[in-house]
C-alpha atoms as a PDB file:
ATOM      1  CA  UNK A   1       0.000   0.000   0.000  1.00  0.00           C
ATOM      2  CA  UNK A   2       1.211   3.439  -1.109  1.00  0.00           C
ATOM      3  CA  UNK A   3       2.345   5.757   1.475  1.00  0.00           C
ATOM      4  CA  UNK A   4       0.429   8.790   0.182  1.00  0.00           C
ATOM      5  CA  UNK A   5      -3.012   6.768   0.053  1.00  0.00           C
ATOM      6  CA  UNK A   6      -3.016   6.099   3.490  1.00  0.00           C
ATOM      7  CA  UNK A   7      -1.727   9.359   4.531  1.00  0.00           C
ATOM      8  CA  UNK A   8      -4.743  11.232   6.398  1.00  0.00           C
ATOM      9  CA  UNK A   9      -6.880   8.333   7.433  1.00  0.00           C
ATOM     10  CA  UNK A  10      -8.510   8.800  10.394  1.00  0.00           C
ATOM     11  CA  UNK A  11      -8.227   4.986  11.418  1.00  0.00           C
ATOM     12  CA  UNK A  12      -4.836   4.881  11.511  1.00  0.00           C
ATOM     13  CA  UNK A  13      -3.207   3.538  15.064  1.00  0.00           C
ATOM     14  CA  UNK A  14      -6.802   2.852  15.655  1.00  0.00           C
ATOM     15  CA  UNK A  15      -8.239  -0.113  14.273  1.00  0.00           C
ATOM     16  CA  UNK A  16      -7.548  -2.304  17.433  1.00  0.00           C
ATOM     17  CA  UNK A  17      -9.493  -0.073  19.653  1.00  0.00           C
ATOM     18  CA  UNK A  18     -12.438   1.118  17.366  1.00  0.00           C
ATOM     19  CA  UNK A  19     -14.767  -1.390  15.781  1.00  0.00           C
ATOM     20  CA  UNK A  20     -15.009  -1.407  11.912  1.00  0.00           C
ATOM     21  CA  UNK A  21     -17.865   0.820  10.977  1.00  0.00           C
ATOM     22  CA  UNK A  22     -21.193  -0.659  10.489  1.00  0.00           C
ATOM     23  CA  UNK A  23     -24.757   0.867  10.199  1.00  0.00           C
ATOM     24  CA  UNK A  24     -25.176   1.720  13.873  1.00  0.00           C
ATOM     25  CA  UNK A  25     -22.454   4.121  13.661  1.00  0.00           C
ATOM     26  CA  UNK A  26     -22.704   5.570   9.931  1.00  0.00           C
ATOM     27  CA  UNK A  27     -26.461   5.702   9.705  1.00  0.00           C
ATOM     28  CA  UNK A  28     -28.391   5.672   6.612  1.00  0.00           C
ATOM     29  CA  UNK A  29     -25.939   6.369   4.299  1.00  0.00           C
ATOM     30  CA  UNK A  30     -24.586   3.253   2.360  1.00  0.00           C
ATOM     31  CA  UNK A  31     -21.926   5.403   0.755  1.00  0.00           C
ATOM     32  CA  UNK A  32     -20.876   6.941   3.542  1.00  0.00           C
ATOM     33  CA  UNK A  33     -20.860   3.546   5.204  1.00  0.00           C
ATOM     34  CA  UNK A  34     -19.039   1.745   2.328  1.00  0.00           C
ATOM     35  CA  UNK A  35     -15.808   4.374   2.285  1.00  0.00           C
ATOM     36  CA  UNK A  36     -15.577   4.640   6.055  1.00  0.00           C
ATOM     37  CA  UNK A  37     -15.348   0.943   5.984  1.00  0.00           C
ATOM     38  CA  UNK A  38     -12.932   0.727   3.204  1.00  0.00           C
ATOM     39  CA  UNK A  39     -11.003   3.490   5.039  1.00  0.00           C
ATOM     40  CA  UNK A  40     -10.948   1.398   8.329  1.00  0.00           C
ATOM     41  CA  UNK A  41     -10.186  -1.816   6.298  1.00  0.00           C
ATOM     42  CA  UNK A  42      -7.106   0.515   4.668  1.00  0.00           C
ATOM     43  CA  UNK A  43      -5.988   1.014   7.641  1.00  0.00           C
ATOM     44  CA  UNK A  44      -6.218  -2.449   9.698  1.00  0.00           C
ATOM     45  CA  UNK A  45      -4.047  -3.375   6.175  1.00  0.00           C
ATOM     46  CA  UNK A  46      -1.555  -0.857   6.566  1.00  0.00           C
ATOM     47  CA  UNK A  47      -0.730  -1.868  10.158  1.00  0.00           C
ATOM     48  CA  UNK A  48      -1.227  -5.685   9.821  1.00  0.00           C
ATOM     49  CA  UNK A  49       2.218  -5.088   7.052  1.00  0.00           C
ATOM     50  CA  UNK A  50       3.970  -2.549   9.417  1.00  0.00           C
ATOM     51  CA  UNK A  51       3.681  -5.081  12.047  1.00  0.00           C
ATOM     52  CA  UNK A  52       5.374  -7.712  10.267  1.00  0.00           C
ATOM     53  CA  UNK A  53       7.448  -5.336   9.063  1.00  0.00           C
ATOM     54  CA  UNK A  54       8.553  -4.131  12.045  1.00  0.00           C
ATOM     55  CA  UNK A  55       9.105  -7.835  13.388  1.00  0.00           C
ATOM     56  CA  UNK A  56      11.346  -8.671  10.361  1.00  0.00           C
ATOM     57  CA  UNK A  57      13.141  -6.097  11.300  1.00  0.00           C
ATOM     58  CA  UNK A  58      14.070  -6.585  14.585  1.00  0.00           C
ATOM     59  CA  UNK A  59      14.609 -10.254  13.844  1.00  0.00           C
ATOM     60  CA  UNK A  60      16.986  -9.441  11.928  1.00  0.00           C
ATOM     61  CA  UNK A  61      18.445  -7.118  14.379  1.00  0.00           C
ATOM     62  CA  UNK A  62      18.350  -9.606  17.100  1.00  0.00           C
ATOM     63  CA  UNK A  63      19.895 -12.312  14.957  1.00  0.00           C
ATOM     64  CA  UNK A  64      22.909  -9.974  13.995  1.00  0.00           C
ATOM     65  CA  UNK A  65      23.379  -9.191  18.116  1.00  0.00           C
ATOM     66  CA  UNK A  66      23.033 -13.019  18.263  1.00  0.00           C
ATOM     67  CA  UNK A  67      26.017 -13.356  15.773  1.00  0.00           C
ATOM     68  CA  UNK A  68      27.962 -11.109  17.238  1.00  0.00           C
ATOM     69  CA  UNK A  69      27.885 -12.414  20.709  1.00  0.00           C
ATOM     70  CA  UNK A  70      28.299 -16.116  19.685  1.00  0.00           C
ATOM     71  CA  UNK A  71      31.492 -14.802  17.699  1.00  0.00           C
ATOM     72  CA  UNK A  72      32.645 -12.961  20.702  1.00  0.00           C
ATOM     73  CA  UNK A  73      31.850 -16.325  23.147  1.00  0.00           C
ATOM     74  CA  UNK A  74      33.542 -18.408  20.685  1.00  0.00           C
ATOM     75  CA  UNK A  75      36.710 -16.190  20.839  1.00  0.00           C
ATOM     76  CA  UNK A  76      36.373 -16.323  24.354  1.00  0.00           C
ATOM     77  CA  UNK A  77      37.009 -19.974  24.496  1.00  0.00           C
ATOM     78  CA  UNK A  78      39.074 -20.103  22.114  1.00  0.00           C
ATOM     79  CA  UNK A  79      41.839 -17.583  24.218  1.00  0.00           C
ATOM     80  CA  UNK A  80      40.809 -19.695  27.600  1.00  0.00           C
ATOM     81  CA  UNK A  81      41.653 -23.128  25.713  1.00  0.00           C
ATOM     82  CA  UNK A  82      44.651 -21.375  24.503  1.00  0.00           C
ATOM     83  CA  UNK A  83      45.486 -20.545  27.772  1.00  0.00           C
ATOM     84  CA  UNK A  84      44.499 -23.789  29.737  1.00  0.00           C
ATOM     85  CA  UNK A  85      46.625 -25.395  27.185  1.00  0.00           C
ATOM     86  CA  UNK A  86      49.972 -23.825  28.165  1.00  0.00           C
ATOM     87  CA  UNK A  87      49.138 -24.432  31.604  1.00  0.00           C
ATOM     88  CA  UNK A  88      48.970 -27.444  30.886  1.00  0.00           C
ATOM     89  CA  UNK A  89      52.332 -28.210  28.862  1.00  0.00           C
ATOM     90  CA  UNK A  90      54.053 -26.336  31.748  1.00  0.00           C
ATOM     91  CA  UNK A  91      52.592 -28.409  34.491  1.00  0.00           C
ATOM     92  CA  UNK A  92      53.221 -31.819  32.249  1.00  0.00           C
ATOM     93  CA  UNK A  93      57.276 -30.685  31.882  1.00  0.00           C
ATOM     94  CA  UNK A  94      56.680 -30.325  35.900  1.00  0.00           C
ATOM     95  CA  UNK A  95      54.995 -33.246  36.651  1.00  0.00           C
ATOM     96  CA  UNK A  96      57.155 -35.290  34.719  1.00  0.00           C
ATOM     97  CA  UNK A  97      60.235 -33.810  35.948  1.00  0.00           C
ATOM     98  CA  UNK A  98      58.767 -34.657  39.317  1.00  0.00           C
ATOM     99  CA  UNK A  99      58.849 -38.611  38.861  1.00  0.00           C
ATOM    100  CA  UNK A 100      55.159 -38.874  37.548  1.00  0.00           C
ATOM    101  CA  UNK A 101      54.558 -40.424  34.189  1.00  0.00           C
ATOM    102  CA  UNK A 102      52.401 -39.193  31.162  1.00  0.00           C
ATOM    103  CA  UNK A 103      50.118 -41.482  31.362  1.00  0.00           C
ATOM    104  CA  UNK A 104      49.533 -40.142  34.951  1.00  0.00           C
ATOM    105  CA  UNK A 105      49.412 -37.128  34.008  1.00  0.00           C
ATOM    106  CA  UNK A 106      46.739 -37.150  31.125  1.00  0.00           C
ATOM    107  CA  UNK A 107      44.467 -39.000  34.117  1.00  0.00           C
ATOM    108  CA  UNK A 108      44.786 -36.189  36.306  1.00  0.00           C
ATOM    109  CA  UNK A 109      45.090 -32.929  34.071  1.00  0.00           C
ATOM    110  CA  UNK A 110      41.696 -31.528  34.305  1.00  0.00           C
ATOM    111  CA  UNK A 111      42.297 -31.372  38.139  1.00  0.00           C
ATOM    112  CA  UNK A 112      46.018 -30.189  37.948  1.00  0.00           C
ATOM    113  CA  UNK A 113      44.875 -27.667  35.133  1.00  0.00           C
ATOM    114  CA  UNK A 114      42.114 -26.382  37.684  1.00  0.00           C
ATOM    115  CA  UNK A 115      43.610 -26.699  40.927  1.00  0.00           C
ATOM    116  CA  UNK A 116      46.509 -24.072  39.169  1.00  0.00           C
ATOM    117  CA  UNK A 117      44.031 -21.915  38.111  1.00  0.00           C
ATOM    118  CA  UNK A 118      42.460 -21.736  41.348  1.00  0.00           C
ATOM    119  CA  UNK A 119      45.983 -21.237  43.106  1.00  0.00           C
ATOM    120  CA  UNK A 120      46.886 -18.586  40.281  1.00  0.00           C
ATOM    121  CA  UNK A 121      43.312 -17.017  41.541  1.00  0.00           C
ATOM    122  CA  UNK A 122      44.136 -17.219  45.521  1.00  0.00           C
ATOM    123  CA  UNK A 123      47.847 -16.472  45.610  1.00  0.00           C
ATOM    124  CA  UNK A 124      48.900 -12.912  43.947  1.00  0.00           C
ATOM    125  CA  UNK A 125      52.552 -13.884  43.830  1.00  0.00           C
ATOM    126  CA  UNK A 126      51.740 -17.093  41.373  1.00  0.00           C
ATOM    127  CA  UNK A 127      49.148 -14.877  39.805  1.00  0.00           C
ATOM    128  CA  UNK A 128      51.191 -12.957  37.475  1.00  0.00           C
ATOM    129  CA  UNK A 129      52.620 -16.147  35.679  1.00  0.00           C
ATOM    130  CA  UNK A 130      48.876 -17.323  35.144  1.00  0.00           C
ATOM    131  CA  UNK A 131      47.389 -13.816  33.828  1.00  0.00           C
ATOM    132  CA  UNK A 132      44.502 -13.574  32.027  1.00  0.00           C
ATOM    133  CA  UNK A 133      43.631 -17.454  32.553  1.00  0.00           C
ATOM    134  CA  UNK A 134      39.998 -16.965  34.233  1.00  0.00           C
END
């Protein structure tokens, strides 16, 4: 629907709160009655498409935030895994230097991997080597 032919209609923004004219409210008149009714029914159009309009819109809106933040997340973990993973290669070269074995040590790195995080967390002096981890 053209911009300019709904331009002055005086149903517009208010065909969900006034009923569609009928006889009771037009009397007599059956041309009066037919172009207030095609005005309303003009009008109901024009915001039935502005509505969907408007919800395309901000679907499309939301779905661009929606990238964005997944992209960010994704980033995220990608610099934590990064970082969990030298953790990790410098607490292997430890524990193996301490006696353990690899196969140990691939048991136990989740919990050696958090338990230095944590410690990293607690203790400001081993902080600094662990930066950025959490």
């Amino acid at each position: 629907m053209d911009i300019e032919a709904i331009k002055g209609n005086e149903f517009l923004g208010l065909t969900g709160r006034l009923p569609r004219p009928s006889r009771e409210t037009h009397g007599g008149k059956p041309e009066l009655l037919a172009a207030a009714q095609k005005r309303w029914d003009d009008a109901k159009t024009w915001a039935e498409q502005n509505d969907k309009l408007r919800a395309a819109r901000l679907a499309k809106v939301d779905a661009t935030e929606r990238a964005g933040r997944d992209r960010a997340a994704a980033a995220d973990d990608a610099r934590a895994g990064a970082k969990q993973a030298a953790i990790a290669a410098e607490l292997r070269a430890r524990f193996l230097a301490a006696g353990g074995t690899a196969a140990q040590f691939e048991r136990e790195k989740d919990e050696l991997v958090l338990a230095a995080i944590k410690r990293a967390a607690l203790d400001g002096g081993d902080a600094a080597r662990y930066a950025g981890i959490m």
